[in-house]
PDB file of N, CA and C in Angstrom:
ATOM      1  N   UNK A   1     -13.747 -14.330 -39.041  1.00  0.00           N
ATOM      2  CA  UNK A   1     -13.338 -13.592 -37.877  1.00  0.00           C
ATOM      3  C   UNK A   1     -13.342 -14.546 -36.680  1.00  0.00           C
ATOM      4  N   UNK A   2     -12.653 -14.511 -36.177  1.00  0.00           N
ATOM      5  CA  UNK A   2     -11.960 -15.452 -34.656  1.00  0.00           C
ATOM      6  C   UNK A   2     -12.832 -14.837 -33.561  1.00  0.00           C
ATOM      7  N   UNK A   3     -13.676 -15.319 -32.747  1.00  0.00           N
ATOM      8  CA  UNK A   3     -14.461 -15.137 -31.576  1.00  0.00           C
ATOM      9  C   UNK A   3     -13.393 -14.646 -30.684  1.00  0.00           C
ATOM     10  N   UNK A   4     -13.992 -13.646 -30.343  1.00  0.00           N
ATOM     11  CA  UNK A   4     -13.583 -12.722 -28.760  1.00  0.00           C
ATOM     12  C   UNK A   4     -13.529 -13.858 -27.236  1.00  0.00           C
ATOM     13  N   UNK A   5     -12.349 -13.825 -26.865  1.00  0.00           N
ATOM     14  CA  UNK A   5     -12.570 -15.040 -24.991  1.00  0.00           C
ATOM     15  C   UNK A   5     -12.220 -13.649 -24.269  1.00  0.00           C
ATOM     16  N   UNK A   6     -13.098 -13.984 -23.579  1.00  0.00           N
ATOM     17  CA  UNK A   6     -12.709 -12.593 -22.285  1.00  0.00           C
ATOM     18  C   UNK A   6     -12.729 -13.187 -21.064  1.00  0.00           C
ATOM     19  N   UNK A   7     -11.544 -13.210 -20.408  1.00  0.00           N
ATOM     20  CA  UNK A   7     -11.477 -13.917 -19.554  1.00  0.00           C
ATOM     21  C   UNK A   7     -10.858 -12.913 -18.106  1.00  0.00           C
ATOM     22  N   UNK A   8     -11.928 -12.883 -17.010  1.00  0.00           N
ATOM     23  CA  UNK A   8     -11.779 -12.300 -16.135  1.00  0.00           C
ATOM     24  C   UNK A   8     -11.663 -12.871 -14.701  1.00  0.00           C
ATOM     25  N   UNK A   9      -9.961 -12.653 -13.962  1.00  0.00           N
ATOM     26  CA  UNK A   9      -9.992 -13.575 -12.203  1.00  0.00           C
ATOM     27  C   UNK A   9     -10.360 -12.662 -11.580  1.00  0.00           C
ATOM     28  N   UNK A  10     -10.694 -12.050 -10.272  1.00  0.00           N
ATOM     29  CA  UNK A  10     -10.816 -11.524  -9.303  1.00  0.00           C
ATOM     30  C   UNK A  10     -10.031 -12.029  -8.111  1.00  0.00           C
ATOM     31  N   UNK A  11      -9.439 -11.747  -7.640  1.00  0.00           N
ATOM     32  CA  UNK A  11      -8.787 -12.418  -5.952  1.00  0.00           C
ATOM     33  C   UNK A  11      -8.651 -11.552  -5.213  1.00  0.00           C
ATOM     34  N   UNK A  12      -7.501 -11.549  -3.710  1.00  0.00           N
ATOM     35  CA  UNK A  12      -7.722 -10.447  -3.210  1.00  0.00           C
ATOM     36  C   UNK A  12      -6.571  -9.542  -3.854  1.00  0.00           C
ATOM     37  N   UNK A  13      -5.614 -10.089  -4.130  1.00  0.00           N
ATOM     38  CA  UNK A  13      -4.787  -9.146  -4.842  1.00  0.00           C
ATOM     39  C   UNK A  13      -5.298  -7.882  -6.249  1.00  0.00           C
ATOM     40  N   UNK A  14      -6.565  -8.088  -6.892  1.00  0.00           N
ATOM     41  CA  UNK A  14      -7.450  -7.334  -7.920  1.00  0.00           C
ATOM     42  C   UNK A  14      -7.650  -8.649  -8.821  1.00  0.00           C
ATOM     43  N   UNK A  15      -7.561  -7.777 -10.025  1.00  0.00           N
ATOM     44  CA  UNK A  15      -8.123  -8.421 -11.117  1.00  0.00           C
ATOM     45  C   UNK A  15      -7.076  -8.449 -12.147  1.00  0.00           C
ATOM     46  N   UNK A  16      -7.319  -9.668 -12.704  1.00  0.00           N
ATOM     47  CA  UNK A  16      -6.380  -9.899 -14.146  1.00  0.00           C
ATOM     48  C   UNK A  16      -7.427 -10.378 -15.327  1.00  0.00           C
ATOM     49  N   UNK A  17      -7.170  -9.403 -16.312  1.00  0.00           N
ATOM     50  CA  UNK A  17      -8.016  -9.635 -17.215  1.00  0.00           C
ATOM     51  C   UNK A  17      -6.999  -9.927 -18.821  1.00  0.00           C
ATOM     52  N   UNK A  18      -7.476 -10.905 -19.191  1.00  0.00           N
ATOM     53  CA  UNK A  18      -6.866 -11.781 -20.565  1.00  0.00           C
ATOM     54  C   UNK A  18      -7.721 -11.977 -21.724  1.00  0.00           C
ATOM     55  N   UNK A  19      -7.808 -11.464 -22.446  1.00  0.00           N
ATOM     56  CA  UNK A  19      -8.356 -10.999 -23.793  1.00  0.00           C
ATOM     57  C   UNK A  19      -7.370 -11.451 -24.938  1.00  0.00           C
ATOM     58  N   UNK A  20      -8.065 -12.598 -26.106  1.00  0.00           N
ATOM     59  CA  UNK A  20      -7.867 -13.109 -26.864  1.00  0.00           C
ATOM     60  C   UNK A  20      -8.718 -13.055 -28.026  1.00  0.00           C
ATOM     61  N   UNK A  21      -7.323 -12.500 -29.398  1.00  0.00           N
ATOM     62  CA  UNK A  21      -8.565 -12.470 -30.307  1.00  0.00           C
ATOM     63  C   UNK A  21      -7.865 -12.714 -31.663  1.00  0.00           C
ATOM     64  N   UNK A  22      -7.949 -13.933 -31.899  1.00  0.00           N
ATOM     65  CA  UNK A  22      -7.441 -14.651 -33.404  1.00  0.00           C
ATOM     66  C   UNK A  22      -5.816 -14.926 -32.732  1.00  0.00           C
ATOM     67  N   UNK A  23      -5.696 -15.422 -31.617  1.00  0.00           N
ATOM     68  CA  UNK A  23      -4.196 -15.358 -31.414  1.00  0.00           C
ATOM     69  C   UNK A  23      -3.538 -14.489 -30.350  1.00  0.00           C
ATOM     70  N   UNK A  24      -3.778 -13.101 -30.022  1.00  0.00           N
ATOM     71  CA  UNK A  24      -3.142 -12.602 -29.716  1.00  0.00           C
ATOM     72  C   UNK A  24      -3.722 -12.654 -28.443  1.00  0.00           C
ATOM     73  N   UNK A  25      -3.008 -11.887 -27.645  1.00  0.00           N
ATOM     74  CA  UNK A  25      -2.709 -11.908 -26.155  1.00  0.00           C
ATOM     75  C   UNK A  25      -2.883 -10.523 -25.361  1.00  0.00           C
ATOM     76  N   UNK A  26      -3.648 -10.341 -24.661  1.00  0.00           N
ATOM     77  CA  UNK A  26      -3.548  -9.103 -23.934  1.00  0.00           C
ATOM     78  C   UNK A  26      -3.462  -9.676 -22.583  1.00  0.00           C
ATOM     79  N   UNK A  27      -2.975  -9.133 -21.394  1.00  0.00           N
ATOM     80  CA  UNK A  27      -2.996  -9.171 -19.919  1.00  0.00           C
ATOM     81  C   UNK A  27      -2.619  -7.700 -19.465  1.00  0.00           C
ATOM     82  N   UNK A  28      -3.608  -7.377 -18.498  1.00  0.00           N
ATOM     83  CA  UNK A  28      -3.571  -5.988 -18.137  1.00  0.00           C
ATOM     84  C   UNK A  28      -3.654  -6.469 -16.436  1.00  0.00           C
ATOM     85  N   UNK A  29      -3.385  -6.013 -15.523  1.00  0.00           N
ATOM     86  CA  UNK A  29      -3.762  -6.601 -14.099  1.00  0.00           C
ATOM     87  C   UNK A  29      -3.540  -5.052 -13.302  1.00  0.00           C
ATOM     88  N   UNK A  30      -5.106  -5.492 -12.953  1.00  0.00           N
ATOM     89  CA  UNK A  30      -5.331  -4.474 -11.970  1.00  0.00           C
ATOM     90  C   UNK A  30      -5.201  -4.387 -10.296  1.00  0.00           C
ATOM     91  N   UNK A  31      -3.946  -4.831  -9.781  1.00  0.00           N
ATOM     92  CA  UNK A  31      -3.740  -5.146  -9.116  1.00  0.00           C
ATOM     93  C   UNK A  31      -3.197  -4.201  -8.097  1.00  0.00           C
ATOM     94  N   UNK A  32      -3.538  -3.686  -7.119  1.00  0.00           N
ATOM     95  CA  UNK A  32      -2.962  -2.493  -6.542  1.00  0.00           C
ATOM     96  C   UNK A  32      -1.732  -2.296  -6.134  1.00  0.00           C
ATOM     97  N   UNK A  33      -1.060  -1.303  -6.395  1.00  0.00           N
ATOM     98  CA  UNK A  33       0.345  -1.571  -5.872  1.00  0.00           C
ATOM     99  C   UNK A  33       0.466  -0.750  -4.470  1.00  0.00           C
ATOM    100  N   UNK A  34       0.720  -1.538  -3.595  1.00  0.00           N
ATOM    101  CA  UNK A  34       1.395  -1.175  -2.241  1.00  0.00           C
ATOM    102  C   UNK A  34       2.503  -1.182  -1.924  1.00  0.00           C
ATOM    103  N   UNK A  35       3.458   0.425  -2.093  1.00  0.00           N
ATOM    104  CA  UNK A  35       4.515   0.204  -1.678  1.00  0.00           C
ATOM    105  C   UNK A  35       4.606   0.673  -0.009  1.00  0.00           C
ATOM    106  N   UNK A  36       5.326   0.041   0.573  1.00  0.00           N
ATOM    107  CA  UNK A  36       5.455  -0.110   1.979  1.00  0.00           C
ATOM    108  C   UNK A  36       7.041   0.377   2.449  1.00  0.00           C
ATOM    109  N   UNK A  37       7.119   1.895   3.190  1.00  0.00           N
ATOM    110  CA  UNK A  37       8.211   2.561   3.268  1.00  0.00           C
ATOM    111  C   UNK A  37       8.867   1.783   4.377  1.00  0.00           C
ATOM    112  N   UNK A  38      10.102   1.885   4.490  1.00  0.00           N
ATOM    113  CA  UNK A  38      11.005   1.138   5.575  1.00  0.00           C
ATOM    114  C   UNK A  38      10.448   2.167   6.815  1.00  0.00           C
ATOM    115  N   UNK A  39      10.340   3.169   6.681  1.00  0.00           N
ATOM    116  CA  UNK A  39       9.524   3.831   7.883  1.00  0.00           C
ATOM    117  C   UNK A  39       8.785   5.101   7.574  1.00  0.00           C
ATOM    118  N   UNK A  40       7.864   5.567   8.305  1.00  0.00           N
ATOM    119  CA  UNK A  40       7.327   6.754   7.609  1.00  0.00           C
ATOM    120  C   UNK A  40       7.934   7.667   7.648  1.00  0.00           C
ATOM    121  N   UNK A  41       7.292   8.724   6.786  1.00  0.00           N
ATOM    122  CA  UNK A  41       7.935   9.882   6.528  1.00  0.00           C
ATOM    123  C   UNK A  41       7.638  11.096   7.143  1.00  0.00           C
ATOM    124  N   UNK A  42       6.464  10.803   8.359  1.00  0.00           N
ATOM    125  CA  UNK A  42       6.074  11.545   9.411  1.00  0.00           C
ATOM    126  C   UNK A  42       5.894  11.084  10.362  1.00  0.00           C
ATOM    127  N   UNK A  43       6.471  11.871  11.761  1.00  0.00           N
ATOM    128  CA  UNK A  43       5.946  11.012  12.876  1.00  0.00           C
ATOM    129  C   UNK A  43       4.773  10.832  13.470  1.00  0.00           C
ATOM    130  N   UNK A  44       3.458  12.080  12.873  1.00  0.00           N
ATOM    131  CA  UNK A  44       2.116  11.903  13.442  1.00  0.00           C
ATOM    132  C   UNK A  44       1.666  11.542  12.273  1.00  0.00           C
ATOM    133  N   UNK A  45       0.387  11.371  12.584  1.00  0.00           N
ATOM    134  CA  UNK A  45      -1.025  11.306  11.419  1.00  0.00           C
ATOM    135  C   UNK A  45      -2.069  11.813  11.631  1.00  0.00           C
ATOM    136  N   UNK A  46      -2.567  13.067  11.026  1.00  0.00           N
ATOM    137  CA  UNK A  46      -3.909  13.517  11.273  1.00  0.00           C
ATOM    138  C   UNK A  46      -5.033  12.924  11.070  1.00  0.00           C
ATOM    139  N   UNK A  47      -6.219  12.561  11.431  1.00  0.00           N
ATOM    140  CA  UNK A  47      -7.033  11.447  11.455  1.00  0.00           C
ATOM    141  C   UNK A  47      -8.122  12.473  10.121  1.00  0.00           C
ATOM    142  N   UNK A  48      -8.771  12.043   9.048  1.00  0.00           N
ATOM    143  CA  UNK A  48      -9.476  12.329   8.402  1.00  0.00           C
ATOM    144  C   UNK A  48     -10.618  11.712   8.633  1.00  0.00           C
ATOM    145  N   UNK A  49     -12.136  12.377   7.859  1.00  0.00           N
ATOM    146  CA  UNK A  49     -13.305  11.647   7.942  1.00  0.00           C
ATOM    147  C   UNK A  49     -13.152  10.210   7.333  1.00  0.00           C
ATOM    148  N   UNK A  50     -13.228   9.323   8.018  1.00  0.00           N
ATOM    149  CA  UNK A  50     -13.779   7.779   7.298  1.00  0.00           C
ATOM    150  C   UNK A  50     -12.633   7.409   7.747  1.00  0.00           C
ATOM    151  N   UNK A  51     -11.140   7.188   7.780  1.00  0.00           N
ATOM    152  CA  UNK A  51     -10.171   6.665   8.361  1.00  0.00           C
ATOM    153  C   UNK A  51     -10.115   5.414   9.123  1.00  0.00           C
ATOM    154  N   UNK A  52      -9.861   4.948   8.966  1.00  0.00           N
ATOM    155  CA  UNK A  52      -9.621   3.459  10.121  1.00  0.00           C
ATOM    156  C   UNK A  52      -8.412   2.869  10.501  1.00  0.00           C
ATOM    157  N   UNK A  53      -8.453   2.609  11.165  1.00  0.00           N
ATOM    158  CA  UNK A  53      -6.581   2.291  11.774  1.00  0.00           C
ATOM    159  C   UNK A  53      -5.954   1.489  10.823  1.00  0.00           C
ATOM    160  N   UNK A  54      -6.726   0.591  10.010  1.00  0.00           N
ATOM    161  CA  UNK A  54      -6.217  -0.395   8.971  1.00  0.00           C
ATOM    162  C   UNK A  54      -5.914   0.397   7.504  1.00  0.00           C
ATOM    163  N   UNK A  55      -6.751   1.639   7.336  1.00  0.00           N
ATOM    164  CA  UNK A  55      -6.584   2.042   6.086  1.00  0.00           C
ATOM    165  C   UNK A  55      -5.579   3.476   6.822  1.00  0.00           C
ATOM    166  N   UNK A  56      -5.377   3.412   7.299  1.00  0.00           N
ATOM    167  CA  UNK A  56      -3.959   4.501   8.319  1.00  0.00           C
ATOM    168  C   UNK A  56      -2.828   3.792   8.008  1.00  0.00           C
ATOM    169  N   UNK A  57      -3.009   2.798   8.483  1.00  0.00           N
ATOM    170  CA  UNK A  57      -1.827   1.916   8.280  1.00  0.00           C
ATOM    171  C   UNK A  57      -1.150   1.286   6.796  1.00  0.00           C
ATOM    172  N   UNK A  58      -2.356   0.858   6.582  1.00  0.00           N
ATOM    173  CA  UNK A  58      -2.155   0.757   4.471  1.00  0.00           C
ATOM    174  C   UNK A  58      -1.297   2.161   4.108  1.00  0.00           C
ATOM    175  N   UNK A  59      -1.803   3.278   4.429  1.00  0.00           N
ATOM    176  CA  UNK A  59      -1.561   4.785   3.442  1.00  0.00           C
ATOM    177  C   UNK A  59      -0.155   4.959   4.303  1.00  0.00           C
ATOM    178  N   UNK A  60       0.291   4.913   5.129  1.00  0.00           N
ATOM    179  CA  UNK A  60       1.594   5.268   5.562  1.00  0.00           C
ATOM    180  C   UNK A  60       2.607   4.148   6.329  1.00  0.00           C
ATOM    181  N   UNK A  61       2.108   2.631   5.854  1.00  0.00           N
ATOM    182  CA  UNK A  61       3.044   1.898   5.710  1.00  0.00           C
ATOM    183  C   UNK A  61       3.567   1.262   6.903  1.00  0.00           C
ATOM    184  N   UNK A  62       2.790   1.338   7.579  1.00  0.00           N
ATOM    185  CA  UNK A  62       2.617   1.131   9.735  1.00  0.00           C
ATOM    186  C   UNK A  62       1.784  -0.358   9.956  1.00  0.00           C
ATOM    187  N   UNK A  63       2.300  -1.134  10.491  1.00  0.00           N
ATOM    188  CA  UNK A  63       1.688  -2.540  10.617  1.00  0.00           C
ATOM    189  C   UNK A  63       0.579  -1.890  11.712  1.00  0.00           C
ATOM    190  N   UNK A  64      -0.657  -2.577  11.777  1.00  0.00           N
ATOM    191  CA  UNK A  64      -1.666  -1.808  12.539  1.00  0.00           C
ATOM    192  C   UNK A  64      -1.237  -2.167  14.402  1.00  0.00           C
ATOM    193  N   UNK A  65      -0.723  -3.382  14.613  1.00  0.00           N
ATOM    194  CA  UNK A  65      -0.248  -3.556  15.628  1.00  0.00           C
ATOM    195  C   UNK A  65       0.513  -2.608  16.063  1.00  0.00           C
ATOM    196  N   UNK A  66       1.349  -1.930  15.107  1.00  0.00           N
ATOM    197  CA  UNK A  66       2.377  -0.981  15.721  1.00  0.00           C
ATOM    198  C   UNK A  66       1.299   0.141  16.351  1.00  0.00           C
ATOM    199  N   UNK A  67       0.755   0.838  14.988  1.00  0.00           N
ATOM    200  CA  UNK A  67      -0.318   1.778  15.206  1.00  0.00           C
ATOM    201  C   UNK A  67      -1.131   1.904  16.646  1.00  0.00           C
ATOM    202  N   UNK A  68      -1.528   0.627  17.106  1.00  0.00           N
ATOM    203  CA  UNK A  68      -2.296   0.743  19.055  1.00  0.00           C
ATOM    204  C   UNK A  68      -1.104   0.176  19.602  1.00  0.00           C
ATOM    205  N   UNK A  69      -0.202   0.238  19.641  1.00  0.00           N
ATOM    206  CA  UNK A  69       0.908  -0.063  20.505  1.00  0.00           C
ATOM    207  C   UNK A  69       1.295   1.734  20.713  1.00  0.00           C
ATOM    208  N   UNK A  70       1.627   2.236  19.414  1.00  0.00           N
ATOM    209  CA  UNK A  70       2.218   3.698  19.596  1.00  0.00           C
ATOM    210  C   UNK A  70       1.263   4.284  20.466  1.00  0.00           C
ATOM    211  N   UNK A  71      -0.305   4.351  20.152  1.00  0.00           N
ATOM    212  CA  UNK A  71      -0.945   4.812  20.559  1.00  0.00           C
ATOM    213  C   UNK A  71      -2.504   4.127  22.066  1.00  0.00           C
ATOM    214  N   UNK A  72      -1.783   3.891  22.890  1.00  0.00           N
ATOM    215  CA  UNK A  72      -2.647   2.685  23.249  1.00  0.00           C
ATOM    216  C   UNK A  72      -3.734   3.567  24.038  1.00  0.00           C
ATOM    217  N   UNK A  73      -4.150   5.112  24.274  1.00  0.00           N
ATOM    218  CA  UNK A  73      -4.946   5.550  24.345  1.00  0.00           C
ATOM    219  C   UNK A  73      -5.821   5.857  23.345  1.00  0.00           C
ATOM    220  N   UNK A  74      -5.742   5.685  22.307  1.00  0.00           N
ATOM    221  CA  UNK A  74      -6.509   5.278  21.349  1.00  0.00           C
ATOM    222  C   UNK A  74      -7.615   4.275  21.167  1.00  0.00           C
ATOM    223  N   UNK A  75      -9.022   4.859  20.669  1.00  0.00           N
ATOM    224  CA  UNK A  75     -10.135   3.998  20.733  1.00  0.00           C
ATOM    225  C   UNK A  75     -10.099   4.116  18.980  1.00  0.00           C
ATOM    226  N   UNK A  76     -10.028   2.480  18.841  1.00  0.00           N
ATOM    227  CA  UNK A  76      -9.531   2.837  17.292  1.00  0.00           C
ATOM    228  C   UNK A  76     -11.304   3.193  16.949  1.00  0.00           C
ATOM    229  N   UNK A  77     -11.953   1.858  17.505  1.00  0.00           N
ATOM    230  CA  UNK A  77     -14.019   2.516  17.019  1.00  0.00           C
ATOM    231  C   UNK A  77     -13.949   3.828  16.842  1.00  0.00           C
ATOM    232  N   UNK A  78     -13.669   4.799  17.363  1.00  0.00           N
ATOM    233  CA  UNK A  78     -13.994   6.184  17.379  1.00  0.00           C
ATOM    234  C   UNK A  78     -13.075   7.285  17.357  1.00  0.00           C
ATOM    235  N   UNK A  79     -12.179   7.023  16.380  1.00  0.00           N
ATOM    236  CA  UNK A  79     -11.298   8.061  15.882  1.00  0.00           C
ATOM    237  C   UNK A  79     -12.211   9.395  14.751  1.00  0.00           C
ATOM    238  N   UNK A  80     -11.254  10.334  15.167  1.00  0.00           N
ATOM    239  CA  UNK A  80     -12.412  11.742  15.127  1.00  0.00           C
ATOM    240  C   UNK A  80     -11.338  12.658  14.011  1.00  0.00           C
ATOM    241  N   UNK A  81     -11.568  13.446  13.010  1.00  0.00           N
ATOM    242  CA  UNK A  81     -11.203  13.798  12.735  1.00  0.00           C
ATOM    243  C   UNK A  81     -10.399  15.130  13.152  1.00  0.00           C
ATOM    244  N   UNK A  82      -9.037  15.301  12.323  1.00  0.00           N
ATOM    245  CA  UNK A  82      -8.335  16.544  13.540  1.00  0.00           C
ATOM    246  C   UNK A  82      -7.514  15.262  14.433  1.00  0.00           C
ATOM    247  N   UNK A  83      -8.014  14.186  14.956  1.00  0.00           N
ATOM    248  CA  UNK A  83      -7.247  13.641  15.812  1.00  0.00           C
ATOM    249  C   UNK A  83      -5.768  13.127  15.542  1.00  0.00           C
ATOM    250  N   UNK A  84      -4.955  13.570  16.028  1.00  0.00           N
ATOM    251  CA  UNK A  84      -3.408  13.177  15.790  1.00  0.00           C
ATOM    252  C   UNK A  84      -3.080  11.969  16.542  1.00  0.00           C
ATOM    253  N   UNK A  85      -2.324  11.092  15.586  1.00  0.00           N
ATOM    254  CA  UNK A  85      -1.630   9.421  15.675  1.00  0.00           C
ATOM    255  C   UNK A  85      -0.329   9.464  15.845  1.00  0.00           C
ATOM    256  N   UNK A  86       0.240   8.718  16.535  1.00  0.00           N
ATOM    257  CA  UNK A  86       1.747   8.969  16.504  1.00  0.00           C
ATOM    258  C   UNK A  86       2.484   8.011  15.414  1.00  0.00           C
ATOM    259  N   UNK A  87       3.157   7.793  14.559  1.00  0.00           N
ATOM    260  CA  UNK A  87       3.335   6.689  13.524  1.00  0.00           C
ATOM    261  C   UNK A  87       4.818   6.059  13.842  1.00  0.00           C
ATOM    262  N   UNK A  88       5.460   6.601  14.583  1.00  0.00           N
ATOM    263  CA  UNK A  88       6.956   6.031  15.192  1.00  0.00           C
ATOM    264  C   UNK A  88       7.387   6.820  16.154  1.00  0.00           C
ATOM    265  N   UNK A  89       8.354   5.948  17.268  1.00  0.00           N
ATOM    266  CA  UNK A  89       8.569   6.446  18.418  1.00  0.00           C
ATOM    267  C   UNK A  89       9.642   7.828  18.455  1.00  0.00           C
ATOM    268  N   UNK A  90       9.605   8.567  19.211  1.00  0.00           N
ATOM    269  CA  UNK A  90      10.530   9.870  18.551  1.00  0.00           C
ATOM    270  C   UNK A  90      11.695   9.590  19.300  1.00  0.00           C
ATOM    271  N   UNK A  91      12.741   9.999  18.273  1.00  0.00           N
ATOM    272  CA  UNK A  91      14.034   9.613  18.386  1.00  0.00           C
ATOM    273  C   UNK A  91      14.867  10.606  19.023  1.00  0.00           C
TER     274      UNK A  91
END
């Protein structure tokens, strides 16, 4: 029987894991997929518990710069839940 290699990267993109056994080949990569909309699909954002302007911006695809530009009364430290974001300028 052919010894098990388990071979595991981490980076910031996730993880790729490569598993070899008598030959063969596995690659599975756990790598998150971020798709990033040409613009959102709402013009506000309701602020949830734990939220942060960076993970606002990840989930609806808003460079965070845009995010305190739209909103420059915004204290990003202390966003409250219930609180509404504007995510693009209204047309």
């Amino acid at each position: 029987m052919a010894p098990l290699a388990l071979v595991c990267a981490i980076g910031a993109t996730g993880a790729v894991v490569v598993s070899s056994r008598a030959g063969d080949r596995t690659t599975v990569s756990t790598a998150p997929k971020h798709e990033r909309s040409a613009a959102p699909r709402h013009s506000t954002y309701v602020v949830r518990n734990g939220d942060t302007l960076s993970s606002i911006a990840l989930r609806v695809g808003v460079p965070v710069n845009d995010l305190q530009n739209l909103n420059p009364e915004t204290d990003s430290l202390s966003l409250q839940p219930g609180q509404r974001l504007r995510l693009r300028t209204s047309s």
